[in-house]
C-alpha atoms as a PDB file:
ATOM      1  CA  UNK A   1      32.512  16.173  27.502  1.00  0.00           C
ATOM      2  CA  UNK A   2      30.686  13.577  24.624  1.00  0.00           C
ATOM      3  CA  UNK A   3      33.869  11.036  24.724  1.00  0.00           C
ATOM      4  CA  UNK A   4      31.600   9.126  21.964  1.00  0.00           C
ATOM      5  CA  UNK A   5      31.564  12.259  20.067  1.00  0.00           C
ATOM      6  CA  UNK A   6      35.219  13.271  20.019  1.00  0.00           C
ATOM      7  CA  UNK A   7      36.721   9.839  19.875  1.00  0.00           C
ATOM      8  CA  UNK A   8      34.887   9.194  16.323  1.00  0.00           C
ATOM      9  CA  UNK A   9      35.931  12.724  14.982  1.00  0.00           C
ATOM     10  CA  UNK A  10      38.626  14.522  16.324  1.00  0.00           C
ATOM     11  CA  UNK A  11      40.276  13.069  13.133  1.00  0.00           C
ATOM     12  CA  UNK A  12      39.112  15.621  10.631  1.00  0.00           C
ATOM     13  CA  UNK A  13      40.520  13.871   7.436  1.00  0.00           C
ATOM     14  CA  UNK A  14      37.647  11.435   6.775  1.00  0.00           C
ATOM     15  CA  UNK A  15      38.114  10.293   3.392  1.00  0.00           C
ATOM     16  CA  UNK A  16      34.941  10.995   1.206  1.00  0.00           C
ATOM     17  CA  UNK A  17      33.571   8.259  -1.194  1.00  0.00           C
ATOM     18  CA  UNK A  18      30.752   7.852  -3.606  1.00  0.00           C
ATOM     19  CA  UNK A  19      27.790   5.240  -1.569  1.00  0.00           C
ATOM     20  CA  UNK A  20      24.446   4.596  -1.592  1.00  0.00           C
ATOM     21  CA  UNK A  21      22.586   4.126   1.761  1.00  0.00           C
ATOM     22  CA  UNK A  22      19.498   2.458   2.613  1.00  0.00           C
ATOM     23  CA  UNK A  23      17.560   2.247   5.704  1.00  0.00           C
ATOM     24  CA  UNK A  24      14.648   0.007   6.299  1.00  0.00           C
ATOM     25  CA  UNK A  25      11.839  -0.220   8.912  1.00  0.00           C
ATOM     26  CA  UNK A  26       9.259  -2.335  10.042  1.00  0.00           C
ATOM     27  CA  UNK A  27       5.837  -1.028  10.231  1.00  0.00           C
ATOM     28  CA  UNK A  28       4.554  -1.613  13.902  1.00  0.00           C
ATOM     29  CA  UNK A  29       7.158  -3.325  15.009  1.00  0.00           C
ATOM     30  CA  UNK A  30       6.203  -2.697  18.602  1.00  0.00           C
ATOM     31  CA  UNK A  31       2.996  -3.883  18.655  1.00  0.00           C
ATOM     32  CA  UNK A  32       4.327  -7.091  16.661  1.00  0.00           C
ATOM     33  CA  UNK A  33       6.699  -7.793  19.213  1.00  0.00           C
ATOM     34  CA  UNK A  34       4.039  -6.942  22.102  1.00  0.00           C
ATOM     35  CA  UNK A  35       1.527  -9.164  20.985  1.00  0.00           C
ATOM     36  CA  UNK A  36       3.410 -12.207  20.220  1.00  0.00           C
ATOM     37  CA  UNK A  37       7.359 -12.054  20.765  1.00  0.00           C
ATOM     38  CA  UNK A  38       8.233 -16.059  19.784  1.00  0.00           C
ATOM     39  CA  UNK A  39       6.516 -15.431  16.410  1.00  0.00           C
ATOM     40  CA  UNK A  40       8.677 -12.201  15.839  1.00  0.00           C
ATOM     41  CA  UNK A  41      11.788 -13.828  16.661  1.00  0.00           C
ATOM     42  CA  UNK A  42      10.861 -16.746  14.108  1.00  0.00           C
ATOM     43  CA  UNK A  43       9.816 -13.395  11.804  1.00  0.00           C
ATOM     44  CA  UNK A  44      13.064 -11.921  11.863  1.00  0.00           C
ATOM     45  CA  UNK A  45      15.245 -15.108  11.171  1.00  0.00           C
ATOM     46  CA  UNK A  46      13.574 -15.391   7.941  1.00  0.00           C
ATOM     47  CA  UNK A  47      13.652 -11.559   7.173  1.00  0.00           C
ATOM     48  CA  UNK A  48      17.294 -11.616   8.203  1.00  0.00           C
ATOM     49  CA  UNK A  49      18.106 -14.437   5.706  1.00  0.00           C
ATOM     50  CA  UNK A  50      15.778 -12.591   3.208  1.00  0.00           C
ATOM     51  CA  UNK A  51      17.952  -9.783   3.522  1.00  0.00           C
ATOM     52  CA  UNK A  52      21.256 -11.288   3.441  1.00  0.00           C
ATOM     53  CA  UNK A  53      20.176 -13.279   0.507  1.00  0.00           C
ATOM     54  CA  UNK A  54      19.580 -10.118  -1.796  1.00  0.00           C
ATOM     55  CA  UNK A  55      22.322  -8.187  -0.481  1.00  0.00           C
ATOM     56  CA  UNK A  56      24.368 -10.983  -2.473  1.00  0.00           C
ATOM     57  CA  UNK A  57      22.244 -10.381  -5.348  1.00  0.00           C
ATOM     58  CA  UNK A  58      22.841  -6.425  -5.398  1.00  0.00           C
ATOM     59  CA  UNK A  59      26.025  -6.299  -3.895  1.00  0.00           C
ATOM     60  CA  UNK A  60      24.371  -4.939  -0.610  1.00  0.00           C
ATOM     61  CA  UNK A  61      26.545  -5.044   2.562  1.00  0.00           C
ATOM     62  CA  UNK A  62      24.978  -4.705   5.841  1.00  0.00           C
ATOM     63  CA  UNK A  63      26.377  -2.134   7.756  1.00  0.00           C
ATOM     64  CA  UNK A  64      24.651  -2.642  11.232  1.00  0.00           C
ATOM     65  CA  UNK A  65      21.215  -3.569  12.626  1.00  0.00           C
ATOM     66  CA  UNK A  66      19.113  -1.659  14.761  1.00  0.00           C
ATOM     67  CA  UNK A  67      16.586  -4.015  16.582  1.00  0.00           C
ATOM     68  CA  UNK A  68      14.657  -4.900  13.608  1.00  0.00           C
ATOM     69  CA  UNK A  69      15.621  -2.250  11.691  1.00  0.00           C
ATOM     70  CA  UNK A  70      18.706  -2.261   8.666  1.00  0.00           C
ATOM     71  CA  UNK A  71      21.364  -0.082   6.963  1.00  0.00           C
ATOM     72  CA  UNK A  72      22.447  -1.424   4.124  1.00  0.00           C
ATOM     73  CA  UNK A  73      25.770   0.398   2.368  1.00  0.00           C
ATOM     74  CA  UNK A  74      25.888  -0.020  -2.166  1.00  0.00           C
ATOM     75  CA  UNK A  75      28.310   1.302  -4.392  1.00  0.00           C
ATOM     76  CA  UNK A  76      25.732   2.145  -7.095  1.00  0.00           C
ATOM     77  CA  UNK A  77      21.836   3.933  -6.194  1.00  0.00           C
ATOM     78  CA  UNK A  78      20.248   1.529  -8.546  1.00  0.00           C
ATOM     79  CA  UNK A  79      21.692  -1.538  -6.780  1.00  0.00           C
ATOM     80  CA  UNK A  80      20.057  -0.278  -3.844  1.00  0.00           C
ATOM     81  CA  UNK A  81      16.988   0.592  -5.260  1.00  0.00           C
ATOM     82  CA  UNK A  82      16.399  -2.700  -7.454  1.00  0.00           C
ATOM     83  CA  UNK A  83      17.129  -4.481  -4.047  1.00  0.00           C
ATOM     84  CA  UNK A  84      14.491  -2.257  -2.484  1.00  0.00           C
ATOM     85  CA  UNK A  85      12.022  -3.160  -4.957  1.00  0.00           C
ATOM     86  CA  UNK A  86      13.145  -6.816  -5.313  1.00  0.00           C
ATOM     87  CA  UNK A  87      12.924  -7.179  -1.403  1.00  0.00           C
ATOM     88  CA  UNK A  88       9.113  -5.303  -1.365  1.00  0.00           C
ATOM     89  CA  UNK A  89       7.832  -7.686  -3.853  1.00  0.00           C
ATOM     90  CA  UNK A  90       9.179 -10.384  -1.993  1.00  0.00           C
ATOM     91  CA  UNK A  91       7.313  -9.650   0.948  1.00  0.00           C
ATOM     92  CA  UNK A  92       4.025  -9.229  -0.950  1.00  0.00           C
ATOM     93  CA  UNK A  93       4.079 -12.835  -2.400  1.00  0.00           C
ATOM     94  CA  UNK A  94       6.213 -14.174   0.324  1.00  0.00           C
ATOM     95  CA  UNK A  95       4.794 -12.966   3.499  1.00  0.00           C
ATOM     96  CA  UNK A  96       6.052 -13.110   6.199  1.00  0.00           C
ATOM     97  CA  UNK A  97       3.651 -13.689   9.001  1.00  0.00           C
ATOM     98  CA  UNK A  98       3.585 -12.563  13.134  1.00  0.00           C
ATOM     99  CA  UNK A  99       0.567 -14.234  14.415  1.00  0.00           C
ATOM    100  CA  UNK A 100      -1.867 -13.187  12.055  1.00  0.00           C
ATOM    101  CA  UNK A 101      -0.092  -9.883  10.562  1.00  0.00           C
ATOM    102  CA  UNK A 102       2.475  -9.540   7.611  1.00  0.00           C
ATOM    103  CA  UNK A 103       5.821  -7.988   8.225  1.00  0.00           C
ATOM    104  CA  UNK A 104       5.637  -4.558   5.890  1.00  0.00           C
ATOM    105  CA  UNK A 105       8.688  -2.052   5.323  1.00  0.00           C
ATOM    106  CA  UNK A 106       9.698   1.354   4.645  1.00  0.00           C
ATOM    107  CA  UNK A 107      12.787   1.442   2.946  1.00  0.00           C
ATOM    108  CA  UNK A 108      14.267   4.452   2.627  1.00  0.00           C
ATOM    109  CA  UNK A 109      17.272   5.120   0.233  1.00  0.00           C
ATOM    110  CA  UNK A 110      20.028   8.029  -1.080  1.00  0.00           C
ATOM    111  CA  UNK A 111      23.428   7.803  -2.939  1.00  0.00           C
ATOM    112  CA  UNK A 112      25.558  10.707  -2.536  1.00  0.00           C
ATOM    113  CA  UNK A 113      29.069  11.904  -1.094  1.00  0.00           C
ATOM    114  CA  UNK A 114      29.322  10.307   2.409  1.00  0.00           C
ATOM    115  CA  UNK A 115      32.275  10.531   5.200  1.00  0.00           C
ATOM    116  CA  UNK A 116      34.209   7.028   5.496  1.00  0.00           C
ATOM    117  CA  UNK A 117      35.333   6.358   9.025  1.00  0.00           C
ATOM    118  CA  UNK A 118      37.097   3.220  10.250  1.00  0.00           C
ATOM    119  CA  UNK A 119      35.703   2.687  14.063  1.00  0.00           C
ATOM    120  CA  UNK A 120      37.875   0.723  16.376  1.00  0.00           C
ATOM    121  CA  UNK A 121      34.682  -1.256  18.763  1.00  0.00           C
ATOM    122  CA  UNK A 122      36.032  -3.531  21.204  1.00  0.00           C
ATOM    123  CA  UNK A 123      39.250  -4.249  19.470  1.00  0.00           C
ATOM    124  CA  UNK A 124      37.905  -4.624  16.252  1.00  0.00           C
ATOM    125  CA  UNK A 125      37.813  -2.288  13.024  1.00  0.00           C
ATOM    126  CA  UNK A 126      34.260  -1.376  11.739  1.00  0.00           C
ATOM    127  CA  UNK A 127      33.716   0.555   9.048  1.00  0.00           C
ATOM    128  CA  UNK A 128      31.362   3.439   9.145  1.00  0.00           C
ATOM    129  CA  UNK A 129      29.642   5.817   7.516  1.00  0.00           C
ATOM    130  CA  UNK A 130      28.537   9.495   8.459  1.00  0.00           C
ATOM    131  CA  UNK A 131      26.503  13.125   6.529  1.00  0.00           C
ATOM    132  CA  UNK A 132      23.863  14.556   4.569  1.00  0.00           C
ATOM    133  CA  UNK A 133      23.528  11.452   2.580  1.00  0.00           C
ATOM    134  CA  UNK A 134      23.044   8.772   5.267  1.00  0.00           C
ATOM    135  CA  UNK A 135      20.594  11.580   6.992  1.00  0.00           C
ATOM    136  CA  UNK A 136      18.786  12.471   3.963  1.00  0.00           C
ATOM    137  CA  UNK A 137      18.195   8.558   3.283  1.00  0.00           C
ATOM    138  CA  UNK A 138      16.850   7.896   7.105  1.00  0.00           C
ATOM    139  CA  UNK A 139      14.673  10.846   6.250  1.00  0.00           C
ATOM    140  CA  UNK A 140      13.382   8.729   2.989  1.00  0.00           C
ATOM    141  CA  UNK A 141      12.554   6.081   4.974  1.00  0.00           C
ATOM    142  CA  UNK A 142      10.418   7.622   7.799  1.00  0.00           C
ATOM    143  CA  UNK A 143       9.201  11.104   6.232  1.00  0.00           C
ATOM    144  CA  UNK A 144       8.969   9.983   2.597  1.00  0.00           C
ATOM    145  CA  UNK A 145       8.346   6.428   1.868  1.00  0.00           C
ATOM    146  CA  UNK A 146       4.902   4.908   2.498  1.00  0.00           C
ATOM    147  CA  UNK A 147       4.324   1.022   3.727  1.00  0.00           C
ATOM    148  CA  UNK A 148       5.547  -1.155   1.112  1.00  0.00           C
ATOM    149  CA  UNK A 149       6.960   0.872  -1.345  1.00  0.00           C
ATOM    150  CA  UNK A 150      10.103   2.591  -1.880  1.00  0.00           C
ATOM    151  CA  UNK A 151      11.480   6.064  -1.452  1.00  0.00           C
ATOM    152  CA  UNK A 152      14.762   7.365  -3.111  1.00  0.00           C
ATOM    153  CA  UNK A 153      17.234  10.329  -3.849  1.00  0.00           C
ATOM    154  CA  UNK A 154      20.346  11.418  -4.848  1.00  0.00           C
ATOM    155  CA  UNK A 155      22.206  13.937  -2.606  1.00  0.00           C
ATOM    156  CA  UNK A 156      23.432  15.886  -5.684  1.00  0.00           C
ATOM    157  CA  UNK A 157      23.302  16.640  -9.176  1.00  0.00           C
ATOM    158  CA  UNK A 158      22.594  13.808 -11.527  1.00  0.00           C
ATOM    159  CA  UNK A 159      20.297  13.939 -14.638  1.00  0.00           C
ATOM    160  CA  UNK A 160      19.276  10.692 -15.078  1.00  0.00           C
ATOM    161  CA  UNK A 161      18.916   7.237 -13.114  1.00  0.00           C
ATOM    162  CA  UNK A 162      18.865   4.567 -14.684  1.00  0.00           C
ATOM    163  CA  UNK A 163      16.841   1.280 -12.902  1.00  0.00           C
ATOM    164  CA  UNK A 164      17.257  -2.267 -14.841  1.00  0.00           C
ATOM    165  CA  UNK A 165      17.384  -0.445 -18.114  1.00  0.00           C
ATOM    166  CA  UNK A 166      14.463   1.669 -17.192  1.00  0.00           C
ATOM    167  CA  UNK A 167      15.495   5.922 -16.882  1.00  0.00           C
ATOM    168  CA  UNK A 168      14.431   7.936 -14.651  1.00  0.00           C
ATOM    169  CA  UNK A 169      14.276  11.901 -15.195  1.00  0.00           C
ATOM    170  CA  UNK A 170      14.790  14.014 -12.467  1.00  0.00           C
ATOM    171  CA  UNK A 171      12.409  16.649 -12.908  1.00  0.00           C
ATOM    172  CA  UNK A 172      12.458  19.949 -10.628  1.00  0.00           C
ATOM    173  CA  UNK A 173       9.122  21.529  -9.824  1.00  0.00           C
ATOM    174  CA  UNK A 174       8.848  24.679  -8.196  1.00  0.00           C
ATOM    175  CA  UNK A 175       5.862  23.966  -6.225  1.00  0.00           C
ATOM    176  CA  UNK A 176       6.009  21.805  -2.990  1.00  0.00           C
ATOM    177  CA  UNK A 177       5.783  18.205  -2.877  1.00  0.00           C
ATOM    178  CA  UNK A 178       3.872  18.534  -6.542  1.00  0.00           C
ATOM    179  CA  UNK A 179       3.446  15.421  -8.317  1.00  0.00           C
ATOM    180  CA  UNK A 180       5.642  15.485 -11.482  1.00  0.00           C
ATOM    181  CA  UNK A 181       6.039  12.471 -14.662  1.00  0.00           C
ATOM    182  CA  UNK A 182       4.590   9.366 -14.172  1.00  0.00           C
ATOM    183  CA  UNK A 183       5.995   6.059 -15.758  1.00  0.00           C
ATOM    184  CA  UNK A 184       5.514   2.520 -15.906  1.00  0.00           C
ATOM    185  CA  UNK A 185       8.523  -0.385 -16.541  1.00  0.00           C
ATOM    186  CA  UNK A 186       6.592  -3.453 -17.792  1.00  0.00           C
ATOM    187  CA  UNK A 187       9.454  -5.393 -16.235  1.00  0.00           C
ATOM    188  CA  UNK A 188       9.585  -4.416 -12.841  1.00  0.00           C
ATOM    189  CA  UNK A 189       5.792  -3.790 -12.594  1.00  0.00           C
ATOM    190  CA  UNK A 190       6.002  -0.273 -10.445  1.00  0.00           C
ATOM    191  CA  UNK A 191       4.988   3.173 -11.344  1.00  0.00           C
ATOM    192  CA  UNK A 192       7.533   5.574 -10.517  1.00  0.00           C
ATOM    193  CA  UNK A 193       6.267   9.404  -9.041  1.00  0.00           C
ATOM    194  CA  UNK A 194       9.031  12.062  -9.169  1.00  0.00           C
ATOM    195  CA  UNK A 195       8.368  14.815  -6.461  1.00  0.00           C
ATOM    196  CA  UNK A 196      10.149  18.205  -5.747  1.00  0.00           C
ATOM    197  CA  UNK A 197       9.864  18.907  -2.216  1.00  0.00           C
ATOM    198  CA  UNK A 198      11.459  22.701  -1.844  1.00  0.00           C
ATOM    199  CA  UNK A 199      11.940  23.406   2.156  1.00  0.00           C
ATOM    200  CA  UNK A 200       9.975  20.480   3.661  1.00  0.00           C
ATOM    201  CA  UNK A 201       9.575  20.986   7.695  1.00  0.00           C
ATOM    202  CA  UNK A 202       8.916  17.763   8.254  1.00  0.00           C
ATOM    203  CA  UNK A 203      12.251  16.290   6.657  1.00  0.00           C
ATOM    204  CA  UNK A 204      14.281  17.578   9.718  1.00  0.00           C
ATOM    205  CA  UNK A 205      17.551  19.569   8.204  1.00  0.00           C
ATOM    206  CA  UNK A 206      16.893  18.063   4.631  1.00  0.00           C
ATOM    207  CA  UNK A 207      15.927  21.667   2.882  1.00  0.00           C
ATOM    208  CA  UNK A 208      15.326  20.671  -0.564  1.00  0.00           C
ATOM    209  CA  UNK A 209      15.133  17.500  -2.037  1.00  0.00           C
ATOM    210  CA  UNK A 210      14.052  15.746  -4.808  1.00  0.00           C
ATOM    211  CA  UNK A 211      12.188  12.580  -4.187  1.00  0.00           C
ATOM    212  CA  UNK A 212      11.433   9.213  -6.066  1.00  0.00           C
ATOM    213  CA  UNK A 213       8.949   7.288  -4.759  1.00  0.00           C
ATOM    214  CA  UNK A 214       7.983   3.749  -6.329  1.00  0.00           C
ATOM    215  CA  UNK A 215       4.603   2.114  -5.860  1.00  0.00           C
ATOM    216  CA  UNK A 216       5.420  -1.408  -6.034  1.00  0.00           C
ATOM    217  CA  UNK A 217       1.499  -2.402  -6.332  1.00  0.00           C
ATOM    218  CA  UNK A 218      -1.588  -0.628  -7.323  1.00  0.00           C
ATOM    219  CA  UNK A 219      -3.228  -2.436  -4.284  1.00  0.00           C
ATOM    220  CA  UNK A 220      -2.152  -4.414  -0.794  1.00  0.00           C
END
């Protein structure tokens, strides 16, 4: 019997909110922590105070840590994707260094419908969250998103997204993974690709999806 599995769900009246979730990743991170551990752990101090410092910014909360690895809960998608970008940028002209390499993310994000679950761990209430959407935005974040830039959907219908002022059309293509509109927000400095991906393998459950991804910088 999974007692893990049945003590988190036997409850089937999950209430069902409205969230954004975003996962991030670190680009190597074993070989960073193989080749010089003290410089990591002096690494991730300042990433984690990077973090926690625009999660007050966007309203981000951290919803639990996995080695050096984040999820990060929103109420809105473009919170969580103007913290993406905000944090990317960051990290370009404020690197962070392990020996003589530069921490680099993935960060992976969708809004969407998700399962709210209050988790009693070790006496204490934790709040969780669980379906498509938080699968669909770990999927962002390791199938989708390339080093240092951003990769984001909506699990759902929505016609436009709006990011600091600048919209974003959702655009469906009935070709795999083609390229769709280009733009460019003068603000925030990024170039934002719309793809349809119809039946992706590779995405692992996620059948069809439309994906943002934002180049932060024409060049690294």
């Amino acid at each position: 019997m999974n007692i893990l599995k049945f003590s988190l769900f036997e409850n089937k009246d999950l209430d069902m909110v409205e969230k954004t979730i975003l996962f991030t990743d670190i680009k190597g991170s074993s070989d960073l922590w193989g080749n010089n551990e003290d410089a990591m752990f002096k690494a991730l101090d300042k990433h984690e105070k990077q973090i926690l410092n625009f999660c007050k910014d966007y309203d981000g909360v951290v919803l639990k840590s996995i080695g050096d690895s984040y999820m990060i809960v929103f109420d809105e998608l473009e919170n969580a994707v103007e913290f993406a970008i905000t944090l990317q940028k960051d990290l370009n002209e404020n690197k962070i260094k392990v020996g003589k390499e530069n921490i680099q993310l993935r960060i992976g994000i969708c809004g969407g419908k998700v399962y709210e679950k209050v988790v009693k761990r070790q006496d204490k209430d934790l709040v969780d969250y669980f379906g498509d959407t938080v699968n669909i935005a770990s999927r962002m974040e390791s199938k989708v998103c390339e080093v240092g830039d951003v990769a984001f959907t909506y699990n759902g219908k929505r016609d436009k997204i709006e990011i600091d002022g600048y919209d974003v059309d959702a655009i469906d293509f009935k070709e795999n993974c083609r390229i769709g509109s280009r733009k460019r927000s003068e603000r925030l400095l990024t170039d934002v690709h719309n793809y349809m991906c119809k039946n992706v393998s590779n995405l692992k459950g996620v059948s069809e999806v439309i994906a943002y991804k934002i180049k932060i910088y024409d060049e690294k």
